[in-house]
Protein backbone atom coordinates (compact mmCIF):
# COMPACT_ATOMS: atom_id res chain seq x y z
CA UNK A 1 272.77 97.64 134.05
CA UNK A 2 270.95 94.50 135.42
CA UNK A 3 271.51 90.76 133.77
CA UNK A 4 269.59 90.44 130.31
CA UNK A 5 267.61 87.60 129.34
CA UNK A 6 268.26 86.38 125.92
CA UNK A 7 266.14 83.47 123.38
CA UNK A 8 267.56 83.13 120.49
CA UNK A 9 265.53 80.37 117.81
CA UNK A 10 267.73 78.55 115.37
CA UNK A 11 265.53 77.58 113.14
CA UNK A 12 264.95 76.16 109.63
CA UNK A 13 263.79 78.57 106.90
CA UNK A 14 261.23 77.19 104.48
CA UNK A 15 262.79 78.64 101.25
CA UNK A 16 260.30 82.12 100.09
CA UNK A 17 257.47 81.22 101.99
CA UNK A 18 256.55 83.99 104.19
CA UNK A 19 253.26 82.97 105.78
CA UNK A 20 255.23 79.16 106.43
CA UNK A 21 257.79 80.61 108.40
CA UNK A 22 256.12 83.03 110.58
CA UNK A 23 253.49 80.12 111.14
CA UNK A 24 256.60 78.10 112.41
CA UNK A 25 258.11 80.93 114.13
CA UNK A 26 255.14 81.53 115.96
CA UNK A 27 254.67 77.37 117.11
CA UNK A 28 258.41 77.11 118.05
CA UNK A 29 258.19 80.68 120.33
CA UNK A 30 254.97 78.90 122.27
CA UNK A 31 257.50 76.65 124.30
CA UNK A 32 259.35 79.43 125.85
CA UNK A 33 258.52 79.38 129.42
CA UNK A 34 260.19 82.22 131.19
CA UNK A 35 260.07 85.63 130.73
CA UNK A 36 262.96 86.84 128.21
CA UNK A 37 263.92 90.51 127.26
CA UNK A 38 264.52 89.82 123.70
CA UNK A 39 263.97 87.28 121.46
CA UNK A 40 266.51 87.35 118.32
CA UNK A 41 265.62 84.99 115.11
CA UNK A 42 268.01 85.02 111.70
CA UNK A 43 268.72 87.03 109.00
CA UNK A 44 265.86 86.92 106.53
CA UNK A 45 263.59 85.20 108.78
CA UNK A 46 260.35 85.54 106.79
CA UNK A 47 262.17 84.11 103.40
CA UNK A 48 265.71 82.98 103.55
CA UNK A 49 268.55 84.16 101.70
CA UNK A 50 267.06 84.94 98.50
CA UNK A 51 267.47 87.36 95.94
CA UNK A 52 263.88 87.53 94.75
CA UNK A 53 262.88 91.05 96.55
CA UNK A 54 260.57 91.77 93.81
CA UNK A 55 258.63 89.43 94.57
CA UNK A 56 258.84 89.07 98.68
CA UNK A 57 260.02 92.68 99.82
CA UNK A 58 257.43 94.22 101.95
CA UNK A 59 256.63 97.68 103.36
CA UNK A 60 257.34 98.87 106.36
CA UNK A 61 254.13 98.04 108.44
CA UNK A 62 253.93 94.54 106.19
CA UNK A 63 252.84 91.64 107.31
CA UNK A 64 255.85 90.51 108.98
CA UNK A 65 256.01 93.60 110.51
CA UNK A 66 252.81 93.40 112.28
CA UNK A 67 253.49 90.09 113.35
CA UNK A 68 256.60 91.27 114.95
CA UNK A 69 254.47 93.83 117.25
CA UNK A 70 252.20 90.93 117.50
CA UNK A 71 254.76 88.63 118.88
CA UNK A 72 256.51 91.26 121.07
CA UNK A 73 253.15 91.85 122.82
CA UNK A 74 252.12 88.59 123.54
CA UNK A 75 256.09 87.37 125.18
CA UNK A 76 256.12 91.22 126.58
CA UNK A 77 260.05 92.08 125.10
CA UNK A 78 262.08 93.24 122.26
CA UNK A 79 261.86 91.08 119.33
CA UNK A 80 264.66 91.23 116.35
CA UNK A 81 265.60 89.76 113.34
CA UNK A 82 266.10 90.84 109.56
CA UNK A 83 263.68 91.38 106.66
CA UNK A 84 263.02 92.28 103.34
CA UNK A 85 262.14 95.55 103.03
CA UNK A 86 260.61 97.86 99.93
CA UNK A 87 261.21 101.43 100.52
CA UNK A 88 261.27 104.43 97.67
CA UNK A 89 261.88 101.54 94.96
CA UNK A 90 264.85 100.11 96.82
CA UNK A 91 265.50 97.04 98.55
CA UNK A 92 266.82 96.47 101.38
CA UNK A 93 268.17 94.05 104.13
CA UNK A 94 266.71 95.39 107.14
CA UNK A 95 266.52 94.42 110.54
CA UNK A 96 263.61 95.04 112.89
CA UNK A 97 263.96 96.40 116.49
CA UNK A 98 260.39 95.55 117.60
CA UNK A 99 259.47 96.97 121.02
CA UNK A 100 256.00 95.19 122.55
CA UNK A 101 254.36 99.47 122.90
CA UNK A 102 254.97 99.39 119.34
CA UNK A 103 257.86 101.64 119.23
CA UNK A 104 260.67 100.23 116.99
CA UNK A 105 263.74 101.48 115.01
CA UNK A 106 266.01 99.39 112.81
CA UNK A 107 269.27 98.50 110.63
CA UNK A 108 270.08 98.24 106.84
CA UNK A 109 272.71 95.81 106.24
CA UNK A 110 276.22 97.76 105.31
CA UNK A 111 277.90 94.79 103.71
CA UNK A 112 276.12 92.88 101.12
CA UNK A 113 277.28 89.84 100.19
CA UNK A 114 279.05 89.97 96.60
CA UNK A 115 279.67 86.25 96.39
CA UNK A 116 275.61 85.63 96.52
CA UNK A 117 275.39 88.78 93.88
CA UNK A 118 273.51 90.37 97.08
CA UNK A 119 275.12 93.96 95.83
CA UNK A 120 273.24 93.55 92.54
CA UNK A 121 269.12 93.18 94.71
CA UNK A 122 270.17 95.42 98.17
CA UNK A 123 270.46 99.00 99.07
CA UNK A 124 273.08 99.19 101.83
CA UNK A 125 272.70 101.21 104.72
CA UNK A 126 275.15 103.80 106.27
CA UNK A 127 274.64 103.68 109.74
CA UNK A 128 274.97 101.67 112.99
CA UNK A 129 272.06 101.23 115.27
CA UNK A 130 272.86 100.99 119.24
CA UNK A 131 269.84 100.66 121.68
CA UNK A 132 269.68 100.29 125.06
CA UNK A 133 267.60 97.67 126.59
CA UNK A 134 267.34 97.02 130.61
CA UNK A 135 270.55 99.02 130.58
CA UNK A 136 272.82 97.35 128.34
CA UNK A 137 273.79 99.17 124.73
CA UNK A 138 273.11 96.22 122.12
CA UNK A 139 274.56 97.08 118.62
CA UNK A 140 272.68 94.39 116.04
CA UNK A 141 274.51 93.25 113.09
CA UNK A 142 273.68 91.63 109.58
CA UNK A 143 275.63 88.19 108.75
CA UNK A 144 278.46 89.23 106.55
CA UNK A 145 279.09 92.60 107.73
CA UNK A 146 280.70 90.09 110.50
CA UNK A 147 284.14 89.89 108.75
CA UNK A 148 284.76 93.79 109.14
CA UNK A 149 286.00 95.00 112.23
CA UNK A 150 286.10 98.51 111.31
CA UNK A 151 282.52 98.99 110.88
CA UNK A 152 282.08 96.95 114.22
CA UNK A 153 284.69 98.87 116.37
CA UNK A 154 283.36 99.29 119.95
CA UNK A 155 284.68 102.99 119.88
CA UNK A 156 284.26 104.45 123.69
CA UNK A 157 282.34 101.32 124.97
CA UNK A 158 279.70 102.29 122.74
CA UNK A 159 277.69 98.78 123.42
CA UNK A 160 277.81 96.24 125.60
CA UNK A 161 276.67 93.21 123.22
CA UNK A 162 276.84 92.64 119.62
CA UNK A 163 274.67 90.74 117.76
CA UNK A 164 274.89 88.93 114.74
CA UNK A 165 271.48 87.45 112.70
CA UNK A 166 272.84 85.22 109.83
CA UNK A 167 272.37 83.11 106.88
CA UNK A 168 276.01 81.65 107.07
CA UNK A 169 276.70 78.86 105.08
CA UNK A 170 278.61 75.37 106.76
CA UNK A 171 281.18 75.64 104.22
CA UNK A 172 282.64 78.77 106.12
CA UNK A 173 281.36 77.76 109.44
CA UNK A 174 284.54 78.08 110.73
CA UNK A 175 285.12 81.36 109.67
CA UNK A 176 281.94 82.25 111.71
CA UNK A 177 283.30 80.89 114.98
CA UNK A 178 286.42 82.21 114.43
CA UNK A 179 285.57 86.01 113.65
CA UNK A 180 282.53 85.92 116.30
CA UNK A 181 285.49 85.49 119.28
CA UNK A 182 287.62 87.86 117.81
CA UNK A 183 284.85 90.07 117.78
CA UNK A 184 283.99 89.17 121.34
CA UNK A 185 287.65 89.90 122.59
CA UNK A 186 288.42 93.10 120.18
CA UNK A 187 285.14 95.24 121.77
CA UNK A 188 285.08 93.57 125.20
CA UNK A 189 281.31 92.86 124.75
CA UNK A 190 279.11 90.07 124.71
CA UNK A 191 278.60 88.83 121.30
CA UNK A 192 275.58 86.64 120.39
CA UNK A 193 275.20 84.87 116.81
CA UNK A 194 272.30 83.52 115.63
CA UNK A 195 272.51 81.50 112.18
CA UNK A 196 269.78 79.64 110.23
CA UNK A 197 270.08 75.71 109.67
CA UNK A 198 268.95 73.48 106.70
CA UNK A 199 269.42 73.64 103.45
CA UNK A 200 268.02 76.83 101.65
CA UNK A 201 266.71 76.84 98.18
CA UNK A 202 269.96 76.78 96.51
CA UNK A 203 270.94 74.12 98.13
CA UNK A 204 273.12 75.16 100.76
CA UNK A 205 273.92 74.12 104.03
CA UNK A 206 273.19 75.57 106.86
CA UNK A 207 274.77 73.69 110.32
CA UNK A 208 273.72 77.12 112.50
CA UNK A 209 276.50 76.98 115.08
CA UNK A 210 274.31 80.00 116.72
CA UNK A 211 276.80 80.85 119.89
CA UNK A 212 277.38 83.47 122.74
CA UNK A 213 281.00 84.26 123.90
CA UNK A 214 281.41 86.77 126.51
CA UNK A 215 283.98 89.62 126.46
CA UNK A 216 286.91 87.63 127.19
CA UNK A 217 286.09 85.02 124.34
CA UNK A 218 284.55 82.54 126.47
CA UNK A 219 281.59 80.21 125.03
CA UNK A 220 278.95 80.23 127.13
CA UNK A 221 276.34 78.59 124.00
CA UNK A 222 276.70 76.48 121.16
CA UNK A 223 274.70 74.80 118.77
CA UNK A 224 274.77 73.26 115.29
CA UNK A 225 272.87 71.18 113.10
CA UNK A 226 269.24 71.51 114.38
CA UNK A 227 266.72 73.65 115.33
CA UNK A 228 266.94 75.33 118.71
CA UNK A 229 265.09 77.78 120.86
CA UNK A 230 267.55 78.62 124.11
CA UNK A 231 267.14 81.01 126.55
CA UNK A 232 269.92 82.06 128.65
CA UNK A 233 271.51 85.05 130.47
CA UNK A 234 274.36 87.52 130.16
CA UNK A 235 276.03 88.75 132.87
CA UNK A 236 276.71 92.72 133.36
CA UNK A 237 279.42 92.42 136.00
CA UNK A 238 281.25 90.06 133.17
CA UNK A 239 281.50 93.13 131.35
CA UNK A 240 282.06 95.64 133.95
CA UNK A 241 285.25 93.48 135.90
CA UNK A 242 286.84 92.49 131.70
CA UNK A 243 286.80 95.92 131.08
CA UNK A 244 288.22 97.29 134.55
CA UNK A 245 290.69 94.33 134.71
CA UNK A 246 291.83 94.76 131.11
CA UNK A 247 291.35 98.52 129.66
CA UNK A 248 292.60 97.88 126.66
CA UNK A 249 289.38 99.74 124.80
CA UNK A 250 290.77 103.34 126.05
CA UNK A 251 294.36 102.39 124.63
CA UNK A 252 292.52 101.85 121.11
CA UNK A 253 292.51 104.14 117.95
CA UNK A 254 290.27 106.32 117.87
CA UNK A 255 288.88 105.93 114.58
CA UNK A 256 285.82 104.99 112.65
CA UNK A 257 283.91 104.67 109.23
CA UNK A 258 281.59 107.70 108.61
């Protein structure tokens, strides 16, 4: 397991407009300047937070879609980030694994978010996604299911960075700092978080606070309040000496959600 190279894009959502947001996307990716292994946007990139699937949810090999494959050609890595999704008349919040052959696989959100009546639009899913990438396991995560450590357990050292793609709103910001360490510390694995900013079409703040913290809970990137493309690195041997130094993952229960 070498270093991995990670952008992530913090970026404003123009509220439901599909073809505006990729079109932004795509401007605010041309200033990368070093190769990356993965590029990770927000939940919902293509639309924000909305409950409208009716009228935005795609199939699978929709336009976003192919713009993913698109995108992961031309910057030659892994592109993620979450979408809506139409699939045997249901819904779904799904994020996209997009390899640059073409190859992908992807997540349905477990947790949907009651407060924003998400429950009443969205199919959840029923299983976790790890992939590997350069070496490292990478287990990708959906915004709220964030607050449940169960579903998240790193059972076995069964990945080596979480992420997080979010629509989390500045009135619980803290909660989202405060849950990603714990998260971090818990697994002894990178965890990266990237959150939307702006104000969606409800209203609703956004201050993105997109972060890394490595496995011992240090922040090694941190941003709020604007839009921000960032690449950076993650280091393998921070993983390898946390978890030699501190074993505390074999002393854990063994126990998970099936």
């Amino acid at each position: 397991m070498g270093n991995l190279k990670i952008t992530t894009f913090q970026g404003y959502l123009f509220w439901e407009n599909i073809d505006k947001n990729l079109q932004n996307i795509s401007t605010r990716l041309s200033a990368i300047r070093e190769k990356t292994n993965l590029i990770v946007l927000p939940e919902m990139f293509s639309t924000g937070f909305s409950m409208n699937a009716e009228k935005l949810a795609e199939p699978m090999g929709g336009k976003t879609i192919k713009w993913m494959l698109k995108t992961a050609k031309q910057y030659e890595c892994v592109l993620t980030g979450s979408i809506i999704i139409k699939e045997n008349d249901n819904y779904y919040n799904r994020l996209i694994w997009m390899r640059p052959d073409g190859t992908y696989e992807y997540y349905d959100k477990r947790h949907l978010f009651a407060l924003g009546k998400e429950h009443q639009t969205y199919t959840p899913g029923d299983k976790r996604l790890v992939v590997e990438l350069n070496g490292w396991k990478i287990c990708p995560m959906i915004c709220y299911d964030l607050r449940f450590p169960v579903w998240l357990r790193n059972v076995h050292e069964e990945y080596d960075l979480m992420l997080i793609v979010a629509n989390w709103p500045e009135r619980r910001i803290a909660h989202w700092r405060a849950l990603i360490n714990a998260r971090a510390i818990e697994n002894q694995a990178y965890v990266v978080g990237v959150n939307r900013v702006g104000h969606d079409g409800n209203e609703v703040y956004h201050s993105g606070d997109s972060t890394c913290v490595d496995p011992n809970g240090n922040v090694t990137y941190h941003k709020r309040d604007e839009e921000d493309l960032y690449t950076f690195t993650i280091n393998a041997d921070e993983v390898k000496k946390t978890r030699q130094a501190l074993p505390f993952l074999k002393d854990a229960d063994e126990f998970r959600i099936i």
